[in-house]
PDB file of N, CA and C in Angstrom:
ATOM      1  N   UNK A   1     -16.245 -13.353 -24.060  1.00  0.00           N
ATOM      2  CA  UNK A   1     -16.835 -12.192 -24.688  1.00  0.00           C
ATOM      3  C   UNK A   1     -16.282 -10.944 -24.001  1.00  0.00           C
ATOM      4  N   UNK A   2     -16.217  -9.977 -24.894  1.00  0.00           N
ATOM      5  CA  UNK A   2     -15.438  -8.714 -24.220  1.00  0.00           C
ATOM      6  C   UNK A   2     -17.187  -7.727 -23.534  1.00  0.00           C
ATOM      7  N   UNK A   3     -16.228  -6.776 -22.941  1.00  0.00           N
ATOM      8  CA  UNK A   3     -17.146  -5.641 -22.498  1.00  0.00           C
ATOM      9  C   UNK A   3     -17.516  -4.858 -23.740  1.00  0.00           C
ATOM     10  N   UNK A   4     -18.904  -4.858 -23.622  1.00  0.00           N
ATOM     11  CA  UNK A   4     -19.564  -3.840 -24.475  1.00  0.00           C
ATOM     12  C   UNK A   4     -18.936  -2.184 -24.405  1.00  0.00           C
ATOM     13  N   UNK A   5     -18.848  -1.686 -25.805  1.00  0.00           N
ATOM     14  CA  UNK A   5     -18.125  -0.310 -25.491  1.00  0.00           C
ATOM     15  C   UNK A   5     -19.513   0.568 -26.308  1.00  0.00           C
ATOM     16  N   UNK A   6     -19.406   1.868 -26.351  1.00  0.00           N
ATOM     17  CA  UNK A   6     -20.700   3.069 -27.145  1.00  0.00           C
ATOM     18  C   UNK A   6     -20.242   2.407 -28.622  1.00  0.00           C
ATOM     19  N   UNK A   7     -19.656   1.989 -28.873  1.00  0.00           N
ATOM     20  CA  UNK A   7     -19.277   1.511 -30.382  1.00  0.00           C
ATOM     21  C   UNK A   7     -20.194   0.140 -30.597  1.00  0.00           C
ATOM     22  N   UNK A   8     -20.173  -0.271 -29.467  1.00  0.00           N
ATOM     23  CA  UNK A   8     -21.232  -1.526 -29.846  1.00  0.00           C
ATOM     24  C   UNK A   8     -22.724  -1.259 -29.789  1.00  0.00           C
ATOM     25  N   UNK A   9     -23.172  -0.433 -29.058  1.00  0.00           N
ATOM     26  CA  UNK A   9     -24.434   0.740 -28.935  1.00  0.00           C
ATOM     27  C   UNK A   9     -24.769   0.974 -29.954  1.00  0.00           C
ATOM     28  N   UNK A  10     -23.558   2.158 -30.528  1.00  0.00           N
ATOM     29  CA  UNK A  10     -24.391   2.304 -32.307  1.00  0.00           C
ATOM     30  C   UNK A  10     -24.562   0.931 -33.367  1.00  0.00           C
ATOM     31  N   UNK A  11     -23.823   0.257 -33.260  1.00  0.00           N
ATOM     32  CA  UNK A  11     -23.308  -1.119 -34.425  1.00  0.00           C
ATOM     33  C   UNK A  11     -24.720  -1.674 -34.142  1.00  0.00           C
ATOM     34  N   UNK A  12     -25.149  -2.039 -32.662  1.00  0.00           N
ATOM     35  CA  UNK A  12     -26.721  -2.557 -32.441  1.00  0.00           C
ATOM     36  C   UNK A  12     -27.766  -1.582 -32.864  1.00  0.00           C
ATOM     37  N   UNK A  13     -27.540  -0.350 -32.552  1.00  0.00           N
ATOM     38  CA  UNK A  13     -28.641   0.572 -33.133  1.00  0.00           C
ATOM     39  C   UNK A  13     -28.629   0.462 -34.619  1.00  0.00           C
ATOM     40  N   UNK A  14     -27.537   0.069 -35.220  1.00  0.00           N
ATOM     41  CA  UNK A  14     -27.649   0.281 -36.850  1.00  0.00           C
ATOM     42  C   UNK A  14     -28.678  -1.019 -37.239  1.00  0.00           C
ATOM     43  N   UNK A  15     -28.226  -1.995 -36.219  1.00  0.00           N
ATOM     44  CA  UNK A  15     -28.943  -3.882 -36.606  1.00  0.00           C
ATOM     45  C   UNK A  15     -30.188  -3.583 -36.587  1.00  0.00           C
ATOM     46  N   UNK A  16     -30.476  -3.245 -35.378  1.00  0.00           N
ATOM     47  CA  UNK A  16     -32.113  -2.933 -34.897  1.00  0.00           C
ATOM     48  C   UNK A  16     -32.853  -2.023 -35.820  1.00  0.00           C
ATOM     49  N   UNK A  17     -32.603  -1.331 -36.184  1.00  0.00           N
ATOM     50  CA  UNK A  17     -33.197  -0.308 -37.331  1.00  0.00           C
ATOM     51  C   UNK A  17     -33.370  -1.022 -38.668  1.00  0.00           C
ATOM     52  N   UNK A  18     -32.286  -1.628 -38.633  1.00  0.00           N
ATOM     53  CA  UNK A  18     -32.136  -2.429 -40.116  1.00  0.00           C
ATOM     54  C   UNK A  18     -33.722  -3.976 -40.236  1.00  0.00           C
ATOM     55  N   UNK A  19     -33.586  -4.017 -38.832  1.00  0.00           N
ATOM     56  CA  UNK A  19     -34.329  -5.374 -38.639  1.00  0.00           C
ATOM     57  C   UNK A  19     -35.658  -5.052 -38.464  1.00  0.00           C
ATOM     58  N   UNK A  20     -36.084  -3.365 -38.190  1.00  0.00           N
ATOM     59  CA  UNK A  20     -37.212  -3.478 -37.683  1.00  0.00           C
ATOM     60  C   UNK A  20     -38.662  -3.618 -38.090  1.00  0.00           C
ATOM     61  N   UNK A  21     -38.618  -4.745 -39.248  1.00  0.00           N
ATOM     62  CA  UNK A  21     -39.452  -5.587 -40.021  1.00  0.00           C
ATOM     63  C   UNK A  21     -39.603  -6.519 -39.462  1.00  0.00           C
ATOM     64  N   UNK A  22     -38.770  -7.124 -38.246  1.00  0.00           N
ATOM     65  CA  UNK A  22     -39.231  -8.067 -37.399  1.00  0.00           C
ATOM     66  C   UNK A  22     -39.822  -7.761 -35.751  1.00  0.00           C
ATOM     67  N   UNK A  23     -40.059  -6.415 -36.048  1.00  0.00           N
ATOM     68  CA  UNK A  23     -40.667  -6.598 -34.816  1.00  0.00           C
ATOM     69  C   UNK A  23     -42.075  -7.079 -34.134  1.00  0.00           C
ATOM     70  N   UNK A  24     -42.361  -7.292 -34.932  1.00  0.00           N
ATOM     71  CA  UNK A  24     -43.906  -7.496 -34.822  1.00  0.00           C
ATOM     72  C   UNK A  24     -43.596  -9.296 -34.280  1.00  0.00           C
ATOM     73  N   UNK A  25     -42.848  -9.952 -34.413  1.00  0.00           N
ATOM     74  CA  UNK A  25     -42.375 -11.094 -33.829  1.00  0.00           C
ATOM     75  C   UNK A  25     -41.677 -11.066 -32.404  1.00  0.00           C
ATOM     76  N   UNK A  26     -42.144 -10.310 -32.049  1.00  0.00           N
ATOM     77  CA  UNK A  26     -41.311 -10.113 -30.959  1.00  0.00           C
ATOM     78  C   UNK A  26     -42.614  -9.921 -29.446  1.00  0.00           C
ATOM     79  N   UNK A  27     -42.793 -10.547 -28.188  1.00  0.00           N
ATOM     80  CA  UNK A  27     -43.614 -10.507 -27.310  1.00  0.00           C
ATOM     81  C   UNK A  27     -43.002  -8.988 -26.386  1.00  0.00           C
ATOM     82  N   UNK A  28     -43.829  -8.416 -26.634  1.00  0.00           N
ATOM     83  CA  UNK A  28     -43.711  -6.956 -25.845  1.00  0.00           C
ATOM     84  C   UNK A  28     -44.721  -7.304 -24.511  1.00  0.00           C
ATOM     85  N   UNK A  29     -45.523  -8.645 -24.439  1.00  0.00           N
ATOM     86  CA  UNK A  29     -46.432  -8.186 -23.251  1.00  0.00           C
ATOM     87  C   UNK A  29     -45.290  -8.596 -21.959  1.00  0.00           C
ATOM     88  N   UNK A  30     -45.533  -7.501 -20.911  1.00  0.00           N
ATOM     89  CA  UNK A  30     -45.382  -8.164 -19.498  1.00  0.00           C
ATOM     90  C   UNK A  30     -45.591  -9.525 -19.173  1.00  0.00           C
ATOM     91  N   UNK A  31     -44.432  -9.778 -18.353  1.00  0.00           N
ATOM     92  CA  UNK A  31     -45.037 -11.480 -18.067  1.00  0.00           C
ATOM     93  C   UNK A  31     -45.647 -11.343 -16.689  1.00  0.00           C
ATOM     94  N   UNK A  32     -46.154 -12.007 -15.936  1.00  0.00           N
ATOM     95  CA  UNK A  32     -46.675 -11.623 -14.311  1.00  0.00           C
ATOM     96  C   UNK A  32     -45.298 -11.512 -13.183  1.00  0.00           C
ATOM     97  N   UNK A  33     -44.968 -10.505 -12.597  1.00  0.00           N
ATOM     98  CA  UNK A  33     -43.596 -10.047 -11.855  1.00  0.00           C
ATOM     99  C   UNK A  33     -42.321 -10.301 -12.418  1.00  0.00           C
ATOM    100  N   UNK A  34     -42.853  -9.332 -13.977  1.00  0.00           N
ATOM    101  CA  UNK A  34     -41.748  -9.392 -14.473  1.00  0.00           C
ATOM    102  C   UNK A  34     -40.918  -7.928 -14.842  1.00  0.00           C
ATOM    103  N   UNK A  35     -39.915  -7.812 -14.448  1.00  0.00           N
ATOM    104  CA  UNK A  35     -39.568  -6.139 -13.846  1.00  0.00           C
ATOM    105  C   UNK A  35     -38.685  -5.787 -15.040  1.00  0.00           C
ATOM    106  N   UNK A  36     -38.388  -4.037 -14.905  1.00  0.00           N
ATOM    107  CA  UNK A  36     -38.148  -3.689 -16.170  1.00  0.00           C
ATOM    108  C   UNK A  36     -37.166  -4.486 -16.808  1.00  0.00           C
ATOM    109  N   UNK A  37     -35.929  -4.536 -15.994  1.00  0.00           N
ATOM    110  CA  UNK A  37     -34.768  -5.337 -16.121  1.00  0.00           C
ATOM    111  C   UNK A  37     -35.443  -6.557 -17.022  1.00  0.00           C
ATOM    112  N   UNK A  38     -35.984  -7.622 -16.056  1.00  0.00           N
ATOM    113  CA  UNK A  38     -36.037  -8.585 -17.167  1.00  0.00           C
ATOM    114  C   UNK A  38     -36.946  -8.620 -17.956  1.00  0.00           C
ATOM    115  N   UNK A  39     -37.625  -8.104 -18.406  1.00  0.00           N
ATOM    116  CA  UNK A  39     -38.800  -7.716 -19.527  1.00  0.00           C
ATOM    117  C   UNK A  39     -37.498  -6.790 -20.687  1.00  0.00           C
ATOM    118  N   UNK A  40     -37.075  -5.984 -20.065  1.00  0.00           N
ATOM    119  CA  UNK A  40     -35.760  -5.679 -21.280  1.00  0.00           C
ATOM    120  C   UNK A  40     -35.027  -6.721 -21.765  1.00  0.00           C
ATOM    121  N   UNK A  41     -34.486  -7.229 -20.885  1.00  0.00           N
ATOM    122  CA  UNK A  41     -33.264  -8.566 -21.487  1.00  0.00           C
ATOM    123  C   UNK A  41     -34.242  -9.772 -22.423  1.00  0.00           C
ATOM    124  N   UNK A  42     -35.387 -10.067 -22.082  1.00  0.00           N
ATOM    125  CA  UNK A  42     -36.355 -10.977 -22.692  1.00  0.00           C
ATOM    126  C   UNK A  42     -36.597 -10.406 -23.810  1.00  0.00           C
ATOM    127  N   UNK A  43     -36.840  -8.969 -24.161  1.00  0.00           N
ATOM    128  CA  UNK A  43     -37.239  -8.485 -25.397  1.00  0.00           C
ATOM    129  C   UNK A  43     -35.848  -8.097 -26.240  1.00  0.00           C
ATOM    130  N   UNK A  44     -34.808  -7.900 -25.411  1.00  0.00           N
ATOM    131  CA  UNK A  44     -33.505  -7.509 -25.932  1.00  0.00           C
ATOM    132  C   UNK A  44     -33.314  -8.809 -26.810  1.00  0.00           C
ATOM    133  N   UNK A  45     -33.082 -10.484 -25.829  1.00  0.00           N
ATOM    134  CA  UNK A  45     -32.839 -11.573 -26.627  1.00  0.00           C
ATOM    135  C   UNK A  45     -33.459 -11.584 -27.549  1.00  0.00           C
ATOM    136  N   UNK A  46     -34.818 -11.676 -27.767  1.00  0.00           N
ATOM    137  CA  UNK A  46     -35.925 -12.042 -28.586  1.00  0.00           C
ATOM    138  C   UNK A  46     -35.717 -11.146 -30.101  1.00  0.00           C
ATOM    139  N   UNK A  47     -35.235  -9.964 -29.456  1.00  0.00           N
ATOM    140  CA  UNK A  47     -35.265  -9.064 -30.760  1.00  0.00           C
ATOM    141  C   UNK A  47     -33.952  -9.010 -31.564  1.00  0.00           C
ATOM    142  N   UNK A  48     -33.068  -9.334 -30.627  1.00  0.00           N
ATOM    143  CA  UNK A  48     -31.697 -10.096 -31.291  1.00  0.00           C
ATOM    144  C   UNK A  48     -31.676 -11.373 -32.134  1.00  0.00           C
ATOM    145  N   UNK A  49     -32.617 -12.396 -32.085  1.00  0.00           N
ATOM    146  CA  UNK A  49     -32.359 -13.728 -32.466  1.00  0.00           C
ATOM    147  C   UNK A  49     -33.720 -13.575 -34.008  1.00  0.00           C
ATOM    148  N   UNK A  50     -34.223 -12.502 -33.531  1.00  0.00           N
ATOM    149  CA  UNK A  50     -35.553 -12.307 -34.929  1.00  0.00           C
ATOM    150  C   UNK A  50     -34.611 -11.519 -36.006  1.00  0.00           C
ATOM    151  N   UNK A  51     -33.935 -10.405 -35.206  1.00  0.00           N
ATOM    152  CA  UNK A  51     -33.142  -9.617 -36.647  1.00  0.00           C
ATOM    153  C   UNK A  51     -32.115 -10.654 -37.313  1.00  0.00           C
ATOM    154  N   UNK A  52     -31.941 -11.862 -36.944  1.00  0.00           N
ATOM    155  CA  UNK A  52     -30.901 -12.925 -37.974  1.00  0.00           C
ATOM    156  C   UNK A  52     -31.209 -12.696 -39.380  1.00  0.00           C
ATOM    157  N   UNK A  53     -32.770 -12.416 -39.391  1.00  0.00           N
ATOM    158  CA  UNK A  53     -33.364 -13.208 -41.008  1.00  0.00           C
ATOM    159  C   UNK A  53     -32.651 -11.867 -41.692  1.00  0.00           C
ATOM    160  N   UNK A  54     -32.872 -10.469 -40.468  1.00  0.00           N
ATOM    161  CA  UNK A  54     -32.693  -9.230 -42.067  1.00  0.00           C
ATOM    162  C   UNK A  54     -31.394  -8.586 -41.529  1.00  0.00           C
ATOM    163  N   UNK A  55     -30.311  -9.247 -40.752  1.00  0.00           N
ATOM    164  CA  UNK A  55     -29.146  -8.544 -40.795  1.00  0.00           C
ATOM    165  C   UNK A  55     -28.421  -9.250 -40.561  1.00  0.00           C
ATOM    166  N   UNK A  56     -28.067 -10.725 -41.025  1.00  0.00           N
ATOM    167  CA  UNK A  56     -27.266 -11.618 -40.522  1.00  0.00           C
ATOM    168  C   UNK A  56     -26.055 -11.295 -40.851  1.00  0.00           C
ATOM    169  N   UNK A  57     -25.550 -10.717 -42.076  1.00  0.00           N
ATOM    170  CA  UNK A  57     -23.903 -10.328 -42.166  1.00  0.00           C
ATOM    171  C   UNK A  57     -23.530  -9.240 -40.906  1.00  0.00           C
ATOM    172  N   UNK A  58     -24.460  -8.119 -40.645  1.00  0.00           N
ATOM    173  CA  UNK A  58     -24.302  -7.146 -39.255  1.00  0.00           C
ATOM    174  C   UNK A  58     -23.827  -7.897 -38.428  1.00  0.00           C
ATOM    175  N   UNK A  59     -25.291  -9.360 -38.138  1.00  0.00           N
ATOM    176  CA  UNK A  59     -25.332  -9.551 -36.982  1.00  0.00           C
ATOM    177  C   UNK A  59     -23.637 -10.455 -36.731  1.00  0.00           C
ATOM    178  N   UNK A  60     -23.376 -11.339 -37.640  1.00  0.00           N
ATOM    179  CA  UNK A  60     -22.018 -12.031 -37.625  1.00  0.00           C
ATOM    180  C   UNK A  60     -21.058 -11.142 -37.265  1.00  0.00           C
ATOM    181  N   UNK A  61     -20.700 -10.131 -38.020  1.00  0.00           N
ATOM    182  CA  UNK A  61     -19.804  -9.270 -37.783  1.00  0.00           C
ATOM    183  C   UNK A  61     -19.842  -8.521 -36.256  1.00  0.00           C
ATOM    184  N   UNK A  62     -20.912  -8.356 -35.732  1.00  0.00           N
ATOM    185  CA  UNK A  62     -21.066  -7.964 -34.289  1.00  0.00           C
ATOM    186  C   UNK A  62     -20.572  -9.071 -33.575  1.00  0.00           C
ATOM    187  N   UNK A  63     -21.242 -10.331 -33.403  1.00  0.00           N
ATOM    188  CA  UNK A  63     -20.279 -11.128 -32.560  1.00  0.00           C
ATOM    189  C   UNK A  63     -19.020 -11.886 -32.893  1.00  0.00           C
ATOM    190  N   UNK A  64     -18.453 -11.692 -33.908  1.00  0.00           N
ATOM    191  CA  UNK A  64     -17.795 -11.882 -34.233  1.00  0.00           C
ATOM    192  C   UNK A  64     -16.522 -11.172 -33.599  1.00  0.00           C
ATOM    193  N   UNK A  65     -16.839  -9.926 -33.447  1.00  0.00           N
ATOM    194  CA  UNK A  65     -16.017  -8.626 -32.842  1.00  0.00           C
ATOM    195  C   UNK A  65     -16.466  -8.872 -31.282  1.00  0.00           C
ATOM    196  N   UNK A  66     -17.323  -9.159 -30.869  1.00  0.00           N
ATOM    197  CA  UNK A  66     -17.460  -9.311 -29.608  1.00  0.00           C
ATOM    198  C   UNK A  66     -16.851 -10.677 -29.275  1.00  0.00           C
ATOM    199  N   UNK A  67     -16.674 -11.618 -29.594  1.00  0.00           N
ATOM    200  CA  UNK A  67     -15.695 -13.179 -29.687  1.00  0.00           C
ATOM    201  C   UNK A  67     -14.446 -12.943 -29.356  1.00  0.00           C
ATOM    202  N   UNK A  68     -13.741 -11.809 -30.245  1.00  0.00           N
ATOM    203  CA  UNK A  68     -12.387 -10.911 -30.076  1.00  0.00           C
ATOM    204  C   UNK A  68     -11.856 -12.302 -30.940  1.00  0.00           C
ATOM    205  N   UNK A  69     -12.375 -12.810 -31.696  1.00  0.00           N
ATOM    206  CA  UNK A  69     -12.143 -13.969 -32.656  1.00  0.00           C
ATOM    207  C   UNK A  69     -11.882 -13.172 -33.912  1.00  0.00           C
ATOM    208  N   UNK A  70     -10.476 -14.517 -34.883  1.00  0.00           N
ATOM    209  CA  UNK A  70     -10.729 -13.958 -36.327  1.00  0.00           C
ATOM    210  C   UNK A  70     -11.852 -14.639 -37.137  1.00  0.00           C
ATOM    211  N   UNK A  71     -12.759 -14.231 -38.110  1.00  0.00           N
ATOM    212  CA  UNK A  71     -13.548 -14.234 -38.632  1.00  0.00           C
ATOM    213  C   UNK A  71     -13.977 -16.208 -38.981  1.00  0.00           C
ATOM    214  N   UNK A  72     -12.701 -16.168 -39.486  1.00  0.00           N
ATOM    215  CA  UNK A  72     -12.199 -17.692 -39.845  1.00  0.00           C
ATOM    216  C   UNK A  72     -12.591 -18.661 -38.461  1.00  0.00           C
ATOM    217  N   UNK A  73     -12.072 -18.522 -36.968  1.00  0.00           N
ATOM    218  CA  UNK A  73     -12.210 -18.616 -35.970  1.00  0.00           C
ATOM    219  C   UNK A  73     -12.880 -19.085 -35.954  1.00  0.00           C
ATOM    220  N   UNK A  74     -14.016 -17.635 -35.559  1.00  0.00           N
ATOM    221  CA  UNK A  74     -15.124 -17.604 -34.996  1.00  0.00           C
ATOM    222  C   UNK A  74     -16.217 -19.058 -35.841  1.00  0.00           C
ATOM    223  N   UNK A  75     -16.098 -18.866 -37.479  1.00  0.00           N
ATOM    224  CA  UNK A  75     -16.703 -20.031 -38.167  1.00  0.00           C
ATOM    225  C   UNK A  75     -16.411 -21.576 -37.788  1.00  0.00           C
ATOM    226  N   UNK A  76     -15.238 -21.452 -37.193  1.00  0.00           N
ATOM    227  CA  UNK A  76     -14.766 -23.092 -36.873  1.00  0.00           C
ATOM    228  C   UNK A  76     -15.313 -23.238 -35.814  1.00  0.00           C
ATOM    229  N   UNK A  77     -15.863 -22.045 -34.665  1.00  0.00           N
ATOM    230  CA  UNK A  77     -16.471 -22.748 -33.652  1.00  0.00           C
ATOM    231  C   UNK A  77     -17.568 -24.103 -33.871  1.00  0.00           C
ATOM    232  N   UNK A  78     -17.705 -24.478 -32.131  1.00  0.00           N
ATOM    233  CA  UNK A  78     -19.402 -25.793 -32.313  1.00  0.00           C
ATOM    234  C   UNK A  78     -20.180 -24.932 -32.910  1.00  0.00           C
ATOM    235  N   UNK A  79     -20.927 -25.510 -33.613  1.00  0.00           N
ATOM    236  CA  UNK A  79     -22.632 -25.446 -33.748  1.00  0.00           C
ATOM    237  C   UNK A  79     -23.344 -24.122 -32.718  1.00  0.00           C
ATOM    238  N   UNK A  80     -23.502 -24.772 -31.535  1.00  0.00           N
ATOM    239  CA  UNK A  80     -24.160 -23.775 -30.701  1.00  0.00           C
ATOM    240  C   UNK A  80     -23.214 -22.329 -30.288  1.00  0.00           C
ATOM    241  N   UNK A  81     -22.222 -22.262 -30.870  1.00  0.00           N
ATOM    242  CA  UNK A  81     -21.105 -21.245 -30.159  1.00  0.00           C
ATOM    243  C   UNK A  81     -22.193 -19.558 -30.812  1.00  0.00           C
ATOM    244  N   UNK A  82     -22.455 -19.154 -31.705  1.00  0.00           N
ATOM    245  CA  UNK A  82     -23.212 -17.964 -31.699  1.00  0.00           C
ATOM    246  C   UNK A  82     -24.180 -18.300 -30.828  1.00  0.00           C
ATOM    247  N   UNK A  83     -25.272 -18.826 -30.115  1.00  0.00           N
ATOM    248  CA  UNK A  83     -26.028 -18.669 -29.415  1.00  0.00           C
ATOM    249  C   UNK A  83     -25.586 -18.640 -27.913  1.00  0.00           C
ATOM    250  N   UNK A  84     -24.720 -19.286 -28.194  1.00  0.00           N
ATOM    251  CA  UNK A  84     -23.883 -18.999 -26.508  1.00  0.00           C
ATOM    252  C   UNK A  84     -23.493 -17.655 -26.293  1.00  0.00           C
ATOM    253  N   UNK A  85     -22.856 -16.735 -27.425  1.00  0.00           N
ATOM    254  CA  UNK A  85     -22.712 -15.698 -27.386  1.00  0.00           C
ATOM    255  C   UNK A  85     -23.750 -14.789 -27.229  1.00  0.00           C
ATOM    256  N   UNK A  86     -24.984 -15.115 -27.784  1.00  0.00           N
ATOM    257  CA  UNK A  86     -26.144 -13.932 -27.323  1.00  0.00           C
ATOM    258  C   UNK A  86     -26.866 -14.297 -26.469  1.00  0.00           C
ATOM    259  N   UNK A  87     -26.621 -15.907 -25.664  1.00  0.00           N
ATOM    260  CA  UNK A  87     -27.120 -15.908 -24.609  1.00  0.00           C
ATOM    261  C   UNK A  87     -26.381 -15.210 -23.616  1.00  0.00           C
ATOM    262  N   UNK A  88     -25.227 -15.017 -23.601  1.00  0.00           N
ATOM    263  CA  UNK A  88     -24.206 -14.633 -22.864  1.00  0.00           C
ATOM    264  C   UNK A  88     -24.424 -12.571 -22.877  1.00  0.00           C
ATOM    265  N   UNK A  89     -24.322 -12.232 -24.528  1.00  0.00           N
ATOM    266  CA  UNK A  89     -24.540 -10.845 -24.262  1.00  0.00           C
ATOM    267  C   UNK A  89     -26.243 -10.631 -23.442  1.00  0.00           C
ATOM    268  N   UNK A  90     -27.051 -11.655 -23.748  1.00  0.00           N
ATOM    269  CA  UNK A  90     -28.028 -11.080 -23.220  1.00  0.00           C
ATOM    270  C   UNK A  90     -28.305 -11.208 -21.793  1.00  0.00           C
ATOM    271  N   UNK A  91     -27.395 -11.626 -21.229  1.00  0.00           N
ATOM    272  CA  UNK A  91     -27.421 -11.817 -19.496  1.00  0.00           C
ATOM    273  C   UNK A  91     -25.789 -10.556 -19.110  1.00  0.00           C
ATOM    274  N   UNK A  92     -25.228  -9.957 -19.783  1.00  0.00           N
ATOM    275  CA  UNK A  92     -24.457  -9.010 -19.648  1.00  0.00           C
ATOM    276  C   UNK A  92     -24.777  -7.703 -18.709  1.00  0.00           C
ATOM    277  N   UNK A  93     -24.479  -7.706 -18.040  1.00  0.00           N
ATOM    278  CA  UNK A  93     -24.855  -6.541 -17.201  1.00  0.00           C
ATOM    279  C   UNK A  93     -25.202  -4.727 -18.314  1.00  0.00           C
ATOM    280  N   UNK A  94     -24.231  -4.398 -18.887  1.00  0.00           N
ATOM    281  CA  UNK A  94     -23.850  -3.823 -19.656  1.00  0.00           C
ATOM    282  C   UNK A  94     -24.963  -3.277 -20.245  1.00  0.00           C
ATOM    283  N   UNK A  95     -25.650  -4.635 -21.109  1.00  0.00           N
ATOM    284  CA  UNK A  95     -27.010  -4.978 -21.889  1.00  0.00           C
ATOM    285  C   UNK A  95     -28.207  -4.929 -21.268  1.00  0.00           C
ATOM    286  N   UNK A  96     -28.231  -5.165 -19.943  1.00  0.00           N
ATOM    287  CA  UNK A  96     -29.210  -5.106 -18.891  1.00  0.00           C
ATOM    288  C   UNK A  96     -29.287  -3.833 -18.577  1.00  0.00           C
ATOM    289  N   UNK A  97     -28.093  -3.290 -18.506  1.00  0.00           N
ATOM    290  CA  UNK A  97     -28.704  -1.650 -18.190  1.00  0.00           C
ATOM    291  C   UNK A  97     -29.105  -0.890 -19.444  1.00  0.00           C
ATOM    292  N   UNK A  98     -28.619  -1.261 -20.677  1.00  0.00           N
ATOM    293  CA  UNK A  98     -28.988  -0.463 -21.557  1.00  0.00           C
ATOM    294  C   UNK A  98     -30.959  -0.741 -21.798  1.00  0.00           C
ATOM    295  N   UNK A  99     -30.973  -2.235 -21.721  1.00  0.00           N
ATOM    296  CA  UNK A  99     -32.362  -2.382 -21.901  1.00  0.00           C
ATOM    297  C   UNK A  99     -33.406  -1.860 -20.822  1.00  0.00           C
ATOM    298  N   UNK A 100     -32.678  -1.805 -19.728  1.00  0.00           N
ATOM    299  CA  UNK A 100     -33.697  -1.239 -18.594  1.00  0.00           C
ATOM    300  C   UNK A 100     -34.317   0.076 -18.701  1.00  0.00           C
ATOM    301  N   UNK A 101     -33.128   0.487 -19.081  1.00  0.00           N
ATOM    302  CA  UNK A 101     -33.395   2.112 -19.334  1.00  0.00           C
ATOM    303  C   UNK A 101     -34.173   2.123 -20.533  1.00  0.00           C
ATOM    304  N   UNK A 102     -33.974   1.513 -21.633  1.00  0.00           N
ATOM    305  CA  UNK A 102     -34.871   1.621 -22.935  1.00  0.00           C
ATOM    306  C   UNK A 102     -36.198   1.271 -22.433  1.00  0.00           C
ATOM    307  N   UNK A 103     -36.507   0.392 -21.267  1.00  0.00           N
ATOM    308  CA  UNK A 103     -37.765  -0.186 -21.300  1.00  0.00           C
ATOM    309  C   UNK A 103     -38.546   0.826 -20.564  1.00  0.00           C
ATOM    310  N   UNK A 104     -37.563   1.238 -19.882  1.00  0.00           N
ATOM    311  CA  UNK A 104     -38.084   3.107 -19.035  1.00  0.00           C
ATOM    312  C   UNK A 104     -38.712   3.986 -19.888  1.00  0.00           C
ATOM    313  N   UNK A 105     -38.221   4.443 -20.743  1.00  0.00           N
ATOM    314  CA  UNK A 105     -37.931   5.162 -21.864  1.00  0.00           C
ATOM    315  C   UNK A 105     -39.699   4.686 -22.619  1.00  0.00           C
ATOM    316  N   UNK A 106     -39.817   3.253 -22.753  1.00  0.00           N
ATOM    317  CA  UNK A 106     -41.024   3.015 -23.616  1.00  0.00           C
ATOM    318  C   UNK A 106     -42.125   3.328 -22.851  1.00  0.00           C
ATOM    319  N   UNK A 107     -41.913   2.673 -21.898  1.00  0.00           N
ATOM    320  CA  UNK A 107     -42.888   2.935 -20.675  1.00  0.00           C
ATOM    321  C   UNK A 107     -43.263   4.379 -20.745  1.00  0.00           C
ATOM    322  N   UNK A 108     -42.302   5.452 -20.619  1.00  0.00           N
ATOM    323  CA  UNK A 108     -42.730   6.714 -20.119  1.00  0.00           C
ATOM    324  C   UNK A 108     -43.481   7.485 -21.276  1.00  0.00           C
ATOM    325  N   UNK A 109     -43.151   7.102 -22.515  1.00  0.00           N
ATOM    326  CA  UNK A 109     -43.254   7.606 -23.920  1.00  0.00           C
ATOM    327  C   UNK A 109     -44.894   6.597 -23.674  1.00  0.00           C
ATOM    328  N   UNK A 110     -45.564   5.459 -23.356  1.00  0.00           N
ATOM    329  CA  UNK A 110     -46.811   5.545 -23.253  1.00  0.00           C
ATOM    330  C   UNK A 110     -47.643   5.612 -22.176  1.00  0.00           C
ATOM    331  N   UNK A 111     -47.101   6.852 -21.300  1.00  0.00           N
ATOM    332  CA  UNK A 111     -48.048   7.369 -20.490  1.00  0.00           C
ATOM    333  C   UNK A 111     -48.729   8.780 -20.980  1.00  0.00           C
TER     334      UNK A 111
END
């Protein structure tokens, strides 16, 4: 998987907006010592694998481009090869900081 660039930022901001009929599927509570970092990446995965139902052509085309695979490729992979990929973006450093800071961001917006 390649490095996330601001181009993949917006392409996810477009998914997430598009999806956000699934959020209500998604566990926003704290787990017990669970810090922003991973309370972001847990809600980052979670909210990645719920938007399948309402943006799955987005979502293909995002890892698809993140694979650095051709389209064709990427389809011949195993079975599990997309989930390897968002298990993979979702342990990304990259992704970890973007969610940390978002989870900052929620946090501060409900104080």
């Amino acid at each position: 998987m390649r490095r996330l660039t601001a181009g993949d930022f917006l392409k996810l901001s477009r998914i997430v907006k598009k999806g956000m009929v699934d959020i209500g599927r998604i566990d926003f509570t704290r787990k017990p010592g669970e810090d922003d970092t991973a309370f972001g990446i847990r809600v980052g995965r979670d909210g990645l694998i719920a938007l399948m139902d309402h943006c799955y052509e987005d979502m293909v085309d995002f890892l698809v481009d993140l694979s650095s695979k051709a389209r064709e490729e990427f389809e011949a992979m195993p079975f599990t090869y997309p989930m390897d990929l968002v298990l993979e973006l979702s342990e990304s450093e990259d992704l970890r900081a973007f969610f940390s800071q978002a989870s900052a961001l929620v946090k501060k917006r409900q104080q």
